[in-house]
C-alpha atoms as a PDB file:
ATOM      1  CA  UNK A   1      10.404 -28.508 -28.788  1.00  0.00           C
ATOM      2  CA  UNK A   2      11.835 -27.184 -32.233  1.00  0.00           C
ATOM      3  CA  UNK A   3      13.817 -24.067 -31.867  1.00  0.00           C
ATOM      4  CA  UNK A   4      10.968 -22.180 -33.727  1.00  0.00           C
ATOM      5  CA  UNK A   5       8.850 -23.086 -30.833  1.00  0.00           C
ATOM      6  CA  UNK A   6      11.317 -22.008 -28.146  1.00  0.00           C
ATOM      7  CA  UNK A   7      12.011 -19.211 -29.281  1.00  0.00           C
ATOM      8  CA  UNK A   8       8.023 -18.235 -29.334  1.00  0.00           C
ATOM      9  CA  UNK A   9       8.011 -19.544 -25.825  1.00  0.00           C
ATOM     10  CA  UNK A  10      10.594 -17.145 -24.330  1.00  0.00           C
ATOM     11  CA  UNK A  11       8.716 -14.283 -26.185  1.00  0.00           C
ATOM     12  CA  UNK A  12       5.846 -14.884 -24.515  1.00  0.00           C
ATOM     13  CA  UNK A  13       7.557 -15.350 -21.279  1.00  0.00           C
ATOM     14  CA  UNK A  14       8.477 -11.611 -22.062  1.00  0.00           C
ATOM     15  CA  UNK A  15       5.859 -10.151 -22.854  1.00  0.00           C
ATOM     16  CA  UNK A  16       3.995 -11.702 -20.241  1.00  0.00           C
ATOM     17  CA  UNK A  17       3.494  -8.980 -16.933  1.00  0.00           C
ATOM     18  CA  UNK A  18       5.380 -10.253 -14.749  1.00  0.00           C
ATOM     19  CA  UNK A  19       3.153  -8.849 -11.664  1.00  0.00           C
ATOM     20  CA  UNK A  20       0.906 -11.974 -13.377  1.00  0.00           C
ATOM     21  CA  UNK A  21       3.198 -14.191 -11.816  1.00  0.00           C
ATOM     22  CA  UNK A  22       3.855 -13.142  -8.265  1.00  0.00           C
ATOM     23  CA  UNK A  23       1.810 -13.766  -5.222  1.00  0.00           C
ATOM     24  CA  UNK A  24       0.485 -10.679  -4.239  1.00  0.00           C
ATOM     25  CA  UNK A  25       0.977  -7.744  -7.275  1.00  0.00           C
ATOM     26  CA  UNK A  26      -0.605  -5.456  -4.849  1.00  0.00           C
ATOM     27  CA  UNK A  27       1.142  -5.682  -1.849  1.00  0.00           C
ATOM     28  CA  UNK A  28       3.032  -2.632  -2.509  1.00  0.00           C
ATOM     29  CA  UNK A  29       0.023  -0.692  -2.830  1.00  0.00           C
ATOM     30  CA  UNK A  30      -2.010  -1.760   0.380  1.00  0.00           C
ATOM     31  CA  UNK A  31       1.122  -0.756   2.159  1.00  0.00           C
ATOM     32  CA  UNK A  32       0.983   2.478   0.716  1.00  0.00           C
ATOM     33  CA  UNK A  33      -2.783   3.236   0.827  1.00  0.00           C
ATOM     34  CA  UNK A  34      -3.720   1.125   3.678  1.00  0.00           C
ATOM     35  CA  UNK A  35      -1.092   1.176   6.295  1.00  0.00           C
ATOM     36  CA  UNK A  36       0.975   4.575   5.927  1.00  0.00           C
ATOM     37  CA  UNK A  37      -1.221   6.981   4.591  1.00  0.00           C
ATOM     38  CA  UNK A  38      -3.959   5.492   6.821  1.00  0.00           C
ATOM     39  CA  UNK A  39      -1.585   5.796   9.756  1.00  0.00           C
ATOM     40  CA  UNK A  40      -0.968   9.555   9.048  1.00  0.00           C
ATOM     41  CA  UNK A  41      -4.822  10.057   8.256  1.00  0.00           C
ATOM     42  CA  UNK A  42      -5.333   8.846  11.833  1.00  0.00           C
ATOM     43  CA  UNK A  43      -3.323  11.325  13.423  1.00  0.00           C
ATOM     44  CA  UNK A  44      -0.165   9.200  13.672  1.00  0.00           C
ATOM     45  CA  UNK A  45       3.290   8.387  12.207  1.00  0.00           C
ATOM     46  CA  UNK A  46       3.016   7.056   8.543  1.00  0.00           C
ATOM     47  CA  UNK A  47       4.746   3.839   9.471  1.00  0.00           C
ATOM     48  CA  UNK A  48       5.937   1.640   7.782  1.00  0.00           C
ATOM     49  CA  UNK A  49       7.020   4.424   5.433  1.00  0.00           C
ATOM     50  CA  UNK A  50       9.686   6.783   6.527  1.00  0.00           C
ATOM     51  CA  UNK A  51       7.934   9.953   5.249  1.00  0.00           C
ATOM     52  CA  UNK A  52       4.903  10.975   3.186  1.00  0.00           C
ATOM     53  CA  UNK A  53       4.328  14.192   0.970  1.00  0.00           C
ATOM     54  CA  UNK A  54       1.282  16.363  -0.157  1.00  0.00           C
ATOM     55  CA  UNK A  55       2.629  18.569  -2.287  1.00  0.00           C
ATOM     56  CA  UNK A  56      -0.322  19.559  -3.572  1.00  0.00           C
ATOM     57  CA  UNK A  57      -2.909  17.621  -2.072  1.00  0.00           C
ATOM     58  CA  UNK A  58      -3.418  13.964  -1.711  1.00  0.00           C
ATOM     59  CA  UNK A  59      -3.386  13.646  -5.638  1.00  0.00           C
ATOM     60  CA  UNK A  60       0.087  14.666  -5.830  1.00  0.00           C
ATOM     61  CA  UNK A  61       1.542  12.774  -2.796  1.00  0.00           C
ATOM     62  CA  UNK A  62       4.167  10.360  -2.893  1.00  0.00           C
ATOM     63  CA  UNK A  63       5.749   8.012   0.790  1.00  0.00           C
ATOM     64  CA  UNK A  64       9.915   6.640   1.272  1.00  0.00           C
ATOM     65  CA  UNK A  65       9.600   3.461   2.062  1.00  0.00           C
ATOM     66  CA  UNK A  66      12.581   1.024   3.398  1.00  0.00           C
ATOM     67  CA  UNK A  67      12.320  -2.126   1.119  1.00  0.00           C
ATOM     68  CA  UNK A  68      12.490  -5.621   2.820  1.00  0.00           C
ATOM     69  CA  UNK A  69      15.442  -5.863   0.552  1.00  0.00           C
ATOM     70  CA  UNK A  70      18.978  -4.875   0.592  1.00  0.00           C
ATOM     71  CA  UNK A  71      20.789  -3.093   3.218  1.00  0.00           C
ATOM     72  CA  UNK A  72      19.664   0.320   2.616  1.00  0.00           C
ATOM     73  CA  UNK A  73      17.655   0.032  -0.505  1.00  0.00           C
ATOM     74  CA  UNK A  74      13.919   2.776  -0.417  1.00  0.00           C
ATOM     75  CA  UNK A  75      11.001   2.610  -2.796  1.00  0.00           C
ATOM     76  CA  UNK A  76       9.926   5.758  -3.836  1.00  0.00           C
ATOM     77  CA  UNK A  77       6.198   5.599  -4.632  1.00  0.00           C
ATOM     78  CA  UNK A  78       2.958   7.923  -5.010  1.00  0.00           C
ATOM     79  CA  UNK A  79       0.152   7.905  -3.145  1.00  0.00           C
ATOM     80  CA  UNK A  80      -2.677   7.222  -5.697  1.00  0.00           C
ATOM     81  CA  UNK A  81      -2.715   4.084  -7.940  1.00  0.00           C
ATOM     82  CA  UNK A  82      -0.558   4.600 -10.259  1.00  0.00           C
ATOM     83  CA  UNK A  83       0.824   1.313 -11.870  1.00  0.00           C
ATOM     84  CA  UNK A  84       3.940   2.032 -13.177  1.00  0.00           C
ATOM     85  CA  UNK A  85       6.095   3.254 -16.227  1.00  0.00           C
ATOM     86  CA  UNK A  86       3.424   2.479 -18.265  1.00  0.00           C
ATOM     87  CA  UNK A  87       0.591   4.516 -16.353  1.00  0.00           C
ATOM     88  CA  UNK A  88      -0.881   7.901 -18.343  1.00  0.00           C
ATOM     89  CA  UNK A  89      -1.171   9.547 -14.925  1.00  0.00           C
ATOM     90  CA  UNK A  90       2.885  10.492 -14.923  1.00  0.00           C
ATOM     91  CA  UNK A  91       2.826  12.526 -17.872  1.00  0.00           C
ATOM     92  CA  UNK A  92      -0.567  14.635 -16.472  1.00  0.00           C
ATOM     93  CA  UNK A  93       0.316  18.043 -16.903  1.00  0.00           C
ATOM     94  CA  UNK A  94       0.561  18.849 -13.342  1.00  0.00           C
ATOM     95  CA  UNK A  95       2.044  15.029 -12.396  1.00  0.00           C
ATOM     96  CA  UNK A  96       4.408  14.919  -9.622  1.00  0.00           C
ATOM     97  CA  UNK A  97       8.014  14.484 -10.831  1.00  0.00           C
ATOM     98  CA  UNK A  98       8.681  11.173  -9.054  1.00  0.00           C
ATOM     99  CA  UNK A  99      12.264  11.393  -9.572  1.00  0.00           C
ATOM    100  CA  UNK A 100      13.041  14.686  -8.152  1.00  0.00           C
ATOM    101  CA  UNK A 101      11.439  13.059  -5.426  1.00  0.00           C
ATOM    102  CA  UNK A 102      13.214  10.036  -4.929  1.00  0.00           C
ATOM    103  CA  UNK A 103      16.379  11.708  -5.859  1.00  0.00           C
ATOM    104  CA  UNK A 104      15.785  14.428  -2.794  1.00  0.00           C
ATOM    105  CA  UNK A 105      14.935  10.909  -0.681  1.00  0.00           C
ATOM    106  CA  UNK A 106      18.376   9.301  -0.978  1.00  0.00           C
ATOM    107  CA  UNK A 107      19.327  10.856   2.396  1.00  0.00           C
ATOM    108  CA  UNK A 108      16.924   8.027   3.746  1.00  0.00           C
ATOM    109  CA  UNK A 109      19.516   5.209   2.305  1.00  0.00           C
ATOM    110  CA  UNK A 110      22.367   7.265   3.400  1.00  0.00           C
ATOM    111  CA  UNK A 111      21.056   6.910   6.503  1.00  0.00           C
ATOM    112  CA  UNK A 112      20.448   3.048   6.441  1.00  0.00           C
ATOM    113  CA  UNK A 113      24.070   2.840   5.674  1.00  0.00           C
ATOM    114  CA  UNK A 114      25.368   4.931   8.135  1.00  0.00           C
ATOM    115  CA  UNK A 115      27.589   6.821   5.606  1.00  0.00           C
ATOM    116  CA  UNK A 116      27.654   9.537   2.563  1.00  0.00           C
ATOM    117  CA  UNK A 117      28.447   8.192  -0.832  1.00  0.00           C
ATOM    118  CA  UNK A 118      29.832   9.770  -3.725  1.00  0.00           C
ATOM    119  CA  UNK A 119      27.605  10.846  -5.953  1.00  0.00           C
ATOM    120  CA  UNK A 120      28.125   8.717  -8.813  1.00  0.00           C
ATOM    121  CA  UNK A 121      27.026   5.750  -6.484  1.00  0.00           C
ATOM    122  CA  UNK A 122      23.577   6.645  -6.365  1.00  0.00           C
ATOM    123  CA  UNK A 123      20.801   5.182  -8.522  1.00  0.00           C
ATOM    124  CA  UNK A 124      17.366   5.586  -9.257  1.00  0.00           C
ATOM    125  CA  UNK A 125      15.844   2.692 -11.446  1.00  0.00           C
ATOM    126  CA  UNK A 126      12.445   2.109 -12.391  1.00  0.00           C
ATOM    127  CA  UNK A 127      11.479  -1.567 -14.258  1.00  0.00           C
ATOM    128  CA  UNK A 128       9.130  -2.248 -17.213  1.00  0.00           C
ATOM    129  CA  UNK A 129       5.641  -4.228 -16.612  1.00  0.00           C
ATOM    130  CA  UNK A 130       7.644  -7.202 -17.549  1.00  0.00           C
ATOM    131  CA  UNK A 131      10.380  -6.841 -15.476  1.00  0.00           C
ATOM    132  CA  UNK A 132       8.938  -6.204 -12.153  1.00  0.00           C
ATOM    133  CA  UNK A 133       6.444  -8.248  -9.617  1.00  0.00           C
ATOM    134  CA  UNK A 134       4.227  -5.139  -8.323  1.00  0.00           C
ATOM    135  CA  UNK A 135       2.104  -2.779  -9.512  1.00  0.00           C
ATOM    136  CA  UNK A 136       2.591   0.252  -7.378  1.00  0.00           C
ATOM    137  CA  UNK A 137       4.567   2.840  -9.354  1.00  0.00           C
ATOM    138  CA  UNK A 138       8.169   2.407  -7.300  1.00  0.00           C
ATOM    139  CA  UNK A 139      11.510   4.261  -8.284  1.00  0.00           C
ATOM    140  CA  UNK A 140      14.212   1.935  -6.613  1.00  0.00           C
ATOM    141  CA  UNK A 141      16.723   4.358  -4.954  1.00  0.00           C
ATOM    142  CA  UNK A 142      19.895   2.035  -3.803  1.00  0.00           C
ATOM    143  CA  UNK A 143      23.682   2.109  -4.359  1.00  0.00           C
ATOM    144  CA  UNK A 144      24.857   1.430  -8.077  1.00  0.00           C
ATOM    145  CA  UNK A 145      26.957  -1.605  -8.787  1.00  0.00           C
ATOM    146  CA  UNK A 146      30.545  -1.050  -8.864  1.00  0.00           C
ATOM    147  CA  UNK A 147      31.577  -2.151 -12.276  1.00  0.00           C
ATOM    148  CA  UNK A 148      28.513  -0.501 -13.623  1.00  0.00           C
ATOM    149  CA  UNK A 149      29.806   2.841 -11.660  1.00  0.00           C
ATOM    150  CA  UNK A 150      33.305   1.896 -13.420  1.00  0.00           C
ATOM    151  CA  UNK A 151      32.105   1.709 -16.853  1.00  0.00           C
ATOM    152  CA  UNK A 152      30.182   4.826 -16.859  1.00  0.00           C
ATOM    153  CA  UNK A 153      33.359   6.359 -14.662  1.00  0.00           C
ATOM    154  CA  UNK A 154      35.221   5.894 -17.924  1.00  0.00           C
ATOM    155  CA  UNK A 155      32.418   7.179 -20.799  1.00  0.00           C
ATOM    156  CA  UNK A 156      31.391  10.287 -18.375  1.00  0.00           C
ATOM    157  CA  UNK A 157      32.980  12.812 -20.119  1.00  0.00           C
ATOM    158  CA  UNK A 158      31.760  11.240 -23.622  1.00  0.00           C
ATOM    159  CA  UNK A 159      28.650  10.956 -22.950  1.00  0.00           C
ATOM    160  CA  UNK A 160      26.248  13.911 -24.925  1.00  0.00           C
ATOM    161  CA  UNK A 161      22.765  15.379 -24.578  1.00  0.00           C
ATOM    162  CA  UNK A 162      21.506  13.038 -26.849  1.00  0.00           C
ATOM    163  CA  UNK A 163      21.376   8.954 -26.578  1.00  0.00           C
ATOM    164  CA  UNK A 164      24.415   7.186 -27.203  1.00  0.00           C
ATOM    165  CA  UNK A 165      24.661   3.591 -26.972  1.00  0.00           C
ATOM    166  CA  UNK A 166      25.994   1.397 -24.299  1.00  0.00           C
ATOM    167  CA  UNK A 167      26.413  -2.392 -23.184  1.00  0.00           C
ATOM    168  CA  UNK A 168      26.133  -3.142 -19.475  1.00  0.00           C
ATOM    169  CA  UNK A 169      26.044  -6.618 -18.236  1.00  0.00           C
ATOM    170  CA  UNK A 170      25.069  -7.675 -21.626  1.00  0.00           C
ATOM    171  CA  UNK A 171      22.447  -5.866 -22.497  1.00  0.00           C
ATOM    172  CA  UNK A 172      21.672  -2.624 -24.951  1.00  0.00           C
ATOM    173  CA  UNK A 173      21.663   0.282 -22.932  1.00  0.00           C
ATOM    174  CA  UNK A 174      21.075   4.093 -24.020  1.00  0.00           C
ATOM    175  CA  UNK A 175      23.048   6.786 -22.335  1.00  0.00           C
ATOM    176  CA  UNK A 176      22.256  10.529 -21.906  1.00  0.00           C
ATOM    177  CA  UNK A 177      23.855  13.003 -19.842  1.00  0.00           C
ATOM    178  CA  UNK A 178      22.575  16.402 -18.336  1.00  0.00           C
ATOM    179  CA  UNK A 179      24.291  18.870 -16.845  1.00  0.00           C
ATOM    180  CA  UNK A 180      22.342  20.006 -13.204  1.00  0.00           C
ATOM    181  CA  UNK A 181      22.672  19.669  -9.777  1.00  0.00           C
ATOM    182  CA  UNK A 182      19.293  18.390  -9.218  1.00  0.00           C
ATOM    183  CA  UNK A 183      16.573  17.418 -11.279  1.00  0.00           C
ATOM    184  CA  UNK A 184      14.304  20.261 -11.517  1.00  0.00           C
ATOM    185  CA  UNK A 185      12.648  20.727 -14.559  1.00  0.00           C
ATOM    186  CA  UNK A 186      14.064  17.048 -15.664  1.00  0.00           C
ATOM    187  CA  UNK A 187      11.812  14.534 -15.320  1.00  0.00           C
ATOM    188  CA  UNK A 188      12.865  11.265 -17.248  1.00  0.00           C
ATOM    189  CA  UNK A 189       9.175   9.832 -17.834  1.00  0.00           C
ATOM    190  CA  UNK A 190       8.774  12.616 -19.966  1.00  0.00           C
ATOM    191  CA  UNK A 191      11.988  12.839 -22.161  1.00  0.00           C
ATOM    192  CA  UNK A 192      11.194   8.958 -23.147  1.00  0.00           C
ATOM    193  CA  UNK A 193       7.789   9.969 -23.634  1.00  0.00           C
ATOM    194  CA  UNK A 194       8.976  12.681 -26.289  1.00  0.00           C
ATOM    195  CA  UNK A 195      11.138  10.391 -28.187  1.00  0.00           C
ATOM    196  CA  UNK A 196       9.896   9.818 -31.224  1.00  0.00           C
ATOM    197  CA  UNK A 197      11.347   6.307 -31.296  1.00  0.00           C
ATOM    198  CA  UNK A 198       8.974   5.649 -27.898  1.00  0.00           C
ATOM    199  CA  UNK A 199       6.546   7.706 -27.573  1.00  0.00           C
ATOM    200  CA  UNK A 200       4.046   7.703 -24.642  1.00  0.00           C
ATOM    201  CA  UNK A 201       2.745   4.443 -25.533  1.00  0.00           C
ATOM    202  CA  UNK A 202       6.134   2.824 -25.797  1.00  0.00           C
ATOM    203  CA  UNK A 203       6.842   3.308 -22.097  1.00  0.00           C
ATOM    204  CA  UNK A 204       5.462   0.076 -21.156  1.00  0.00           C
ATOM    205  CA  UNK A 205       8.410  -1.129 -22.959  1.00  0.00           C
ATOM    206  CA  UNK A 206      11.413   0.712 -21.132  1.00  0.00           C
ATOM    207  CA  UNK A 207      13.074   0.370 -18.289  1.00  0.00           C
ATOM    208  CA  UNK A 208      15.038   3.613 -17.007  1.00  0.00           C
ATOM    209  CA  UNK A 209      18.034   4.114 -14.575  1.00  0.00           C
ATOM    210  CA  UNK A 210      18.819   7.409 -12.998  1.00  0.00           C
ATOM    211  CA  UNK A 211      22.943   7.904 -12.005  1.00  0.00           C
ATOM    212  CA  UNK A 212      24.451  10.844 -10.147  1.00  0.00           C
ATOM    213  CA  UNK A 213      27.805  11.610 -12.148  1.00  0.00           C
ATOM    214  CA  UNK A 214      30.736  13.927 -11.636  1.00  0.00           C
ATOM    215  CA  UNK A 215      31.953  15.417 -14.662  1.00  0.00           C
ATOM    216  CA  UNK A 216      35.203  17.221 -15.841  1.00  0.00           C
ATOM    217  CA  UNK A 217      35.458  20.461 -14.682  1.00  0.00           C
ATOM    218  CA  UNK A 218      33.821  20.042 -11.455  1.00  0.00           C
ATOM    219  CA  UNK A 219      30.294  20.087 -13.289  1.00  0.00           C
ATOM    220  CA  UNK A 220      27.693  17.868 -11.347  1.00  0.00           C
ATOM    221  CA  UNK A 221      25.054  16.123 -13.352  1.00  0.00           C
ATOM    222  CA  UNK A 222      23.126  12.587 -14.116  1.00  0.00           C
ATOM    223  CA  UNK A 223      23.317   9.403 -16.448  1.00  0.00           C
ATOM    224  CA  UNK A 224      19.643   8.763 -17.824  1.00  0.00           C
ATOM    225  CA  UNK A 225      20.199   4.938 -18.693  1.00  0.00           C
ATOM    226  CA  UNK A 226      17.260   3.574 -20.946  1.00  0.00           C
ATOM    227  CA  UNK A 227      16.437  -0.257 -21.749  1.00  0.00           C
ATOM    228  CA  UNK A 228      14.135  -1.612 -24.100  1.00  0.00           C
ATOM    229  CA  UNK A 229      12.325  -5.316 -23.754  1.00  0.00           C
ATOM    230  CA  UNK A 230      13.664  -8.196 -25.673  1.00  0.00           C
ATOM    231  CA  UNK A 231      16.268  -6.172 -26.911  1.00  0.00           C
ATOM    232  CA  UNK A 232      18.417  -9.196 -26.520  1.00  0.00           C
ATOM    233  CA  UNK A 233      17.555 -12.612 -25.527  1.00  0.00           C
ATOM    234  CA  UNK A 234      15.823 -12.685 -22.264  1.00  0.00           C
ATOM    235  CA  UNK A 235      15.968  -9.021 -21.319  1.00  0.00           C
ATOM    236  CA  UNK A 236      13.255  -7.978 -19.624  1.00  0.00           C
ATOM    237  CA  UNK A 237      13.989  -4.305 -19.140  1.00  0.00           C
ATOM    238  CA  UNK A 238      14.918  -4.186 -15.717  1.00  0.00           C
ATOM    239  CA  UNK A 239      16.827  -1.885 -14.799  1.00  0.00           C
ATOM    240  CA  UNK A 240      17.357  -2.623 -11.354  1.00  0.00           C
ATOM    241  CA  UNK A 241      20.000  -4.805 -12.650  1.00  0.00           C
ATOM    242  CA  UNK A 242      22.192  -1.995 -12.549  1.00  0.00           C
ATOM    243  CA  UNK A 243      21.983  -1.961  -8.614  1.00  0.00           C
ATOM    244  CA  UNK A 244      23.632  -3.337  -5.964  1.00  0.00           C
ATOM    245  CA  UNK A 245      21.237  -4.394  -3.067  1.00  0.00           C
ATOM    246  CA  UNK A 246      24.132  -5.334  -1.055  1.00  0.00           C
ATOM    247  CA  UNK A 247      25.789  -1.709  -1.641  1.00  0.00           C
ATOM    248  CA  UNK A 248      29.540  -2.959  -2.473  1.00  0.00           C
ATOM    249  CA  UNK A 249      30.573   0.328  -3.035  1.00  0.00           C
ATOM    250  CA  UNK A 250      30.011   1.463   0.417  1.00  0.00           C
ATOM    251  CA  UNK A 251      32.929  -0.781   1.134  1.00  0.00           C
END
């Protein structure tokens, strides 16, 4: 194959959704749909799922889930069908911020591991179509790789309100910081969705990473991470790179 040719090859590979090559793409969602919110209909527990929310009515509603991977690792994911990242349904006007939600469910993967974690351990990651196998909308909420928590240990305090760029394990990363608690009245979906650079379209493109972080000054906040497909060779935009599964850092 000329290099011409392998090149084009490897782009497609990209571009290609990846939930085209796993087994079951909806698995995710009949768990979801047909098992825990059928459970709860019935009057019982919403197993598998650890919890499910309504908080406005079964449009809005979102379950924890404990992956089969990883230690400690929990899906976040709605209720309806909603794909993904790419999905027109998170930036409704009256969507559920998904990420406030997962961020209030870490206390489920606390709990897997049996111990509290400092903030800037915690992740939320979400992949692009092309760098994930299902296609249930899922925020990953796990522990953050330690030299990923090291790096952005050391840029913290440099890190603006707008995007600044970053490496991490190799590929183009950009870095925003915002100063709250919690993430009411942030929801990342729709900051991407603004850029001009991305626009709502674009999302099917990006990859995003939510990271607690501890700034100077005793000021408590979050790293929005943002990835972009094919920005270098064989980077699919998944952001769940960025996690550890095996949750070093509780170590």
């Amino acid at each position: 194959m000329t290099a011409p040719l392998r090149w084009l090859a490897v782009l497609l590979w990209l571009l290609a959704p990846a939930a085209a090559r796993a087994g079951n793409p909806d698995a995710l969602w009949h768990i979801v749909h047909d098992k825990c919110a059928a459970h709860l209909a019935a009057g019982g527990e919403p197993a598998p799922c650890a919890e499910i929310v309504y908080p406005r009515g079964e449009a809005s509603g979102y379950v924890a889930l404990k992956d089969m991977k990883g230690v400690a690792q929990f899906l976040l994911m709605p209720t309806a069908k909603i794909t993904g990242i790419e999905d027109p349904a998170i930036l409704a006007p009256d969507a559920t911020n998904y990420w406030q939600a997962a961020w209030d469910a870490r206390g489920y993967m606390l709990a897997a591991l049996g111990r509290d974690l400092p903030r800037d351990a915690l992740s939320l990651a979400i992949n692009s179509p092309a760098g994930r196998t299902q296609n249930q909308l899922h925020i990953h909420i796990d522990c953050l790789r330690v030299d990923v928590r090291d790096a952005l240990r050391r840029v913290a305090d440099e890190i603006g309100t707008g995007w600044t760029d970053l490496t991490l394990l190799g590929h183009p990363y950009r870095v925003r910081r915002f100063d709250s608690p919690d993430l009411e009245g942030i929801n990342p979906f729709q900051i991407l969705a603004a850029d001009p650079a991305v626009g709502p379209a674009g999302l099917r493109e990006h990859t995003l990473v939510l990271v607690g972080a501890d700034f100077s000054g005793g000021k408590s906040g979050f790293l929005l991470l943002d990835d972009r497909i094919g920005a270098t060779l064989g980077d699919r935009a998944s952001g769940e790179e960025l996690q550890d599964h095996d949750c070093a850092v509780a170590r």
